[in-house]
N, C-alpha and C. Protein backbone atom coordinates (compact mmCIF):
# COMPACT_ATOMS: atom_id res chain seq x y z
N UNK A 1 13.47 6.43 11.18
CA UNK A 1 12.17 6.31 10.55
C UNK A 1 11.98 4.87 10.09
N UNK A 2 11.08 4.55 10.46
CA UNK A 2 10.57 2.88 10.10
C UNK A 2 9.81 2.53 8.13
N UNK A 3 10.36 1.69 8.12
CA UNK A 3 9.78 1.21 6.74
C UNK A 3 9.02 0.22 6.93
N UNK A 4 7.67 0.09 6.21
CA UNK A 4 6.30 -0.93 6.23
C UNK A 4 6.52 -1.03 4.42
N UNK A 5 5.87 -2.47 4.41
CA UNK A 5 5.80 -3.03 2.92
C UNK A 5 4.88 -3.41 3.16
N UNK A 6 3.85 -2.94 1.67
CA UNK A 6 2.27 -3.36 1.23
C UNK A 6 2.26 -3.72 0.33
N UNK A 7 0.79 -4.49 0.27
CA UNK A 7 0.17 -5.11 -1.50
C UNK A 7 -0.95 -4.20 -1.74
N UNK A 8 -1.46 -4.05 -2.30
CA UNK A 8 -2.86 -3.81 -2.72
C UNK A 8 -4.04 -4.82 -2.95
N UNK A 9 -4.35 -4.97 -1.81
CA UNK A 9 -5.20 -6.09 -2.18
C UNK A 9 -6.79 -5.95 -2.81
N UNK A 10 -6.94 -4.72 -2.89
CA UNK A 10 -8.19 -4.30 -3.74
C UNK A 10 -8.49 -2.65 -3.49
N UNK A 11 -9.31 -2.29 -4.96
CA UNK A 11 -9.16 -0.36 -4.64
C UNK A 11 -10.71 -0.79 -4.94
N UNK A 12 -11.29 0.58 -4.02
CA UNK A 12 -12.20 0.70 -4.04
C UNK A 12 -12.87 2.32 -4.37
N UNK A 13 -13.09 2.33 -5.36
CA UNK A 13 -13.90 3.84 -5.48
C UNK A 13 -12.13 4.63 -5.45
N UNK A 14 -12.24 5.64 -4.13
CA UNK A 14 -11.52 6.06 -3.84
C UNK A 14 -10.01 5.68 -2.91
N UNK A 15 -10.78 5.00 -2.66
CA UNK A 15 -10.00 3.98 -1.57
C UNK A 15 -9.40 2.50 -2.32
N UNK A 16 -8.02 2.47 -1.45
CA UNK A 16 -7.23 1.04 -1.43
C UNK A 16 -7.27 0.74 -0.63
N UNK A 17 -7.37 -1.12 -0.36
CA UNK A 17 -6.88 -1.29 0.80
C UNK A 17 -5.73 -2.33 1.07
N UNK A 18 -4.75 -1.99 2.04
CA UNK A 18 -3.59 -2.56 2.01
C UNK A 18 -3.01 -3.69 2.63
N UNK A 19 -2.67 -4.32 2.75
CA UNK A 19 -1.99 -5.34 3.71
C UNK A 19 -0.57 -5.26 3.90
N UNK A 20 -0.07 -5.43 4.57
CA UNK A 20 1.02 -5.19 5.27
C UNK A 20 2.12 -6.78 4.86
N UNK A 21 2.71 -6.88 4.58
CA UNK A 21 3.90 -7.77 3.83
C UNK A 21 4.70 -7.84 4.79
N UNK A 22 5.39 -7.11 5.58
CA UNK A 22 6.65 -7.21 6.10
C UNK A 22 6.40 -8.04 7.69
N UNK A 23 5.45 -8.27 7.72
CA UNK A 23 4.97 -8.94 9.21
C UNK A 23 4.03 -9.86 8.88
N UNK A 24 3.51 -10.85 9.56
CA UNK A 24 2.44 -11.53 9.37
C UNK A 24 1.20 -10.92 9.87
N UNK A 25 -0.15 -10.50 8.79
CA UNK A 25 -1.11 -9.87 9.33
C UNK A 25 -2.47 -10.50 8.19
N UNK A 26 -3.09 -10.36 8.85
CA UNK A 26 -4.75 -10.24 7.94
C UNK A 26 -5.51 -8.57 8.09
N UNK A 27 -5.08 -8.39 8.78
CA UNK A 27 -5.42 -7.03 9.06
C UNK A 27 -5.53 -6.15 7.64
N UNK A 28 -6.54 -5.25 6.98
CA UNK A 28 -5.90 -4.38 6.32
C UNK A 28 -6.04 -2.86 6.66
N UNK A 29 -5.62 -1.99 6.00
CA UNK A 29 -5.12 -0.68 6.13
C UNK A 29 -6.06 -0.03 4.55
N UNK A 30 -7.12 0.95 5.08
CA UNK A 30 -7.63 1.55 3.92
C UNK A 30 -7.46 2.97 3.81
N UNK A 31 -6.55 3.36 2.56
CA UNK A 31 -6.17 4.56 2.24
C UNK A 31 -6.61 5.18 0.90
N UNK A 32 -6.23 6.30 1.37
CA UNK A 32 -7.49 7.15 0.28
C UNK A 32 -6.30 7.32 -1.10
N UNK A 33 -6.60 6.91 -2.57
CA UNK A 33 -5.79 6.78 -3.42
C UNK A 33 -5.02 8.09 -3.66
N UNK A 34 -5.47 9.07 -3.18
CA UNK A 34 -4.69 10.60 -3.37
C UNK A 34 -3.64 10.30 -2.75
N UNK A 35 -3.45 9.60 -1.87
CA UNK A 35 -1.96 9.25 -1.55
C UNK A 35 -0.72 8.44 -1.19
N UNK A 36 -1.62 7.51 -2.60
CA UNK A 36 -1.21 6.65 -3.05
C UNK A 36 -0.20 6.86 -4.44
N UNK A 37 0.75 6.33 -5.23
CA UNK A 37 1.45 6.13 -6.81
C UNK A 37 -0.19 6.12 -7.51
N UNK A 38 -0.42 7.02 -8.57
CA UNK A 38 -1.60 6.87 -9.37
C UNK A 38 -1.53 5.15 -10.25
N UNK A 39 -0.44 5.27 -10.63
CA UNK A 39 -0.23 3.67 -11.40
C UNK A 39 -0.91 2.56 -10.63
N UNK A 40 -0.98 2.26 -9.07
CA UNK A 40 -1.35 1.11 -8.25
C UNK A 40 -2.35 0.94 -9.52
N UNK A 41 -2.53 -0.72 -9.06
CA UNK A 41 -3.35 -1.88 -9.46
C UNK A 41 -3.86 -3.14 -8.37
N UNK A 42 -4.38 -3.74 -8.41
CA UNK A 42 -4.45 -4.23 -7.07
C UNK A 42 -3.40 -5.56 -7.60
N UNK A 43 -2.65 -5.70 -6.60
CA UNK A 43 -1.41 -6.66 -6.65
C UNK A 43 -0.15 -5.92 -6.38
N UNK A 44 -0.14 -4.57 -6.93
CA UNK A 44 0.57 -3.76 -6.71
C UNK A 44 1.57 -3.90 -5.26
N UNK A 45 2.99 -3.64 -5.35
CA UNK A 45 3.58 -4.00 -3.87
C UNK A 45 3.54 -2.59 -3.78
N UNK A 46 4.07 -1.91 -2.74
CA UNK A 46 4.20 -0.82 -1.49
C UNK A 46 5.41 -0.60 -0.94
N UNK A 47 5.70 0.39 -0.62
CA UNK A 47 6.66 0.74 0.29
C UNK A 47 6.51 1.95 0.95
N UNK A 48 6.43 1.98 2.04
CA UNK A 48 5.75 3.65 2.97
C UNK A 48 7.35 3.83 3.97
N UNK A 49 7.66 4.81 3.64
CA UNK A 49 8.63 5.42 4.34
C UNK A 49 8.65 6.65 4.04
N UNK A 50 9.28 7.50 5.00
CA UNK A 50 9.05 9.37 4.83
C UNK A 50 7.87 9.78 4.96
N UNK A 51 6.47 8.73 5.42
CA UNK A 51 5.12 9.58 5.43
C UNK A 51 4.38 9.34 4.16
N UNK A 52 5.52 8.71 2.97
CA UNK A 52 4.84 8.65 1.77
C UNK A 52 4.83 7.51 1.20
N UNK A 53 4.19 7.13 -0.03
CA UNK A 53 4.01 5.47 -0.43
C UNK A 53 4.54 5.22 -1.36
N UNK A 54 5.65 4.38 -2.06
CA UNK A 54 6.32 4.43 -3.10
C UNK A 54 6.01 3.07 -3.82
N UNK A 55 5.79 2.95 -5.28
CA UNK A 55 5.81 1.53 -5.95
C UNK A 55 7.31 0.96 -5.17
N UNK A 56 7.34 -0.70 -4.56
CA UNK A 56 8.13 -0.81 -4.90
C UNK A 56 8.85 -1.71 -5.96
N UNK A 57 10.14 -1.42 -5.63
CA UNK A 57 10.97 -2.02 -7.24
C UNK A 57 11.22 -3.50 -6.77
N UNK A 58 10.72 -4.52 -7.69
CA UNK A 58 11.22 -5.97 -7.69
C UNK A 58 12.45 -5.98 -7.97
């Protein structure tokens, strides 16, 4: 199973949207905050592995 690392680069309404850290991208990724950590903030880092999104730990 593959691991992706995100920021939060801004929430919107219901929606975040993400950028991807572990690669070089501009691209973002918009996900619906239900399944997202309720805590996010935008700056917030990411970690998606197992299907699911975890704060991660500095």
């Amino acid at each position: 199973m593959e691991t992706f690392y995100y920021i939060v680069e801004s929430i919107e309404g219901d929606y975040a949207n993400l950028r991807r850290t572990d690669i070089e991208s501009d691209d973002l990724k918009l996900v619906a905050r239900a399944l997202l950590p309720p805590e996010i903030t935008e700056g917030s880092r990411l970690k998606y592995e197992l299907l699911q999104y975890f704060m991660q730990e500095d």
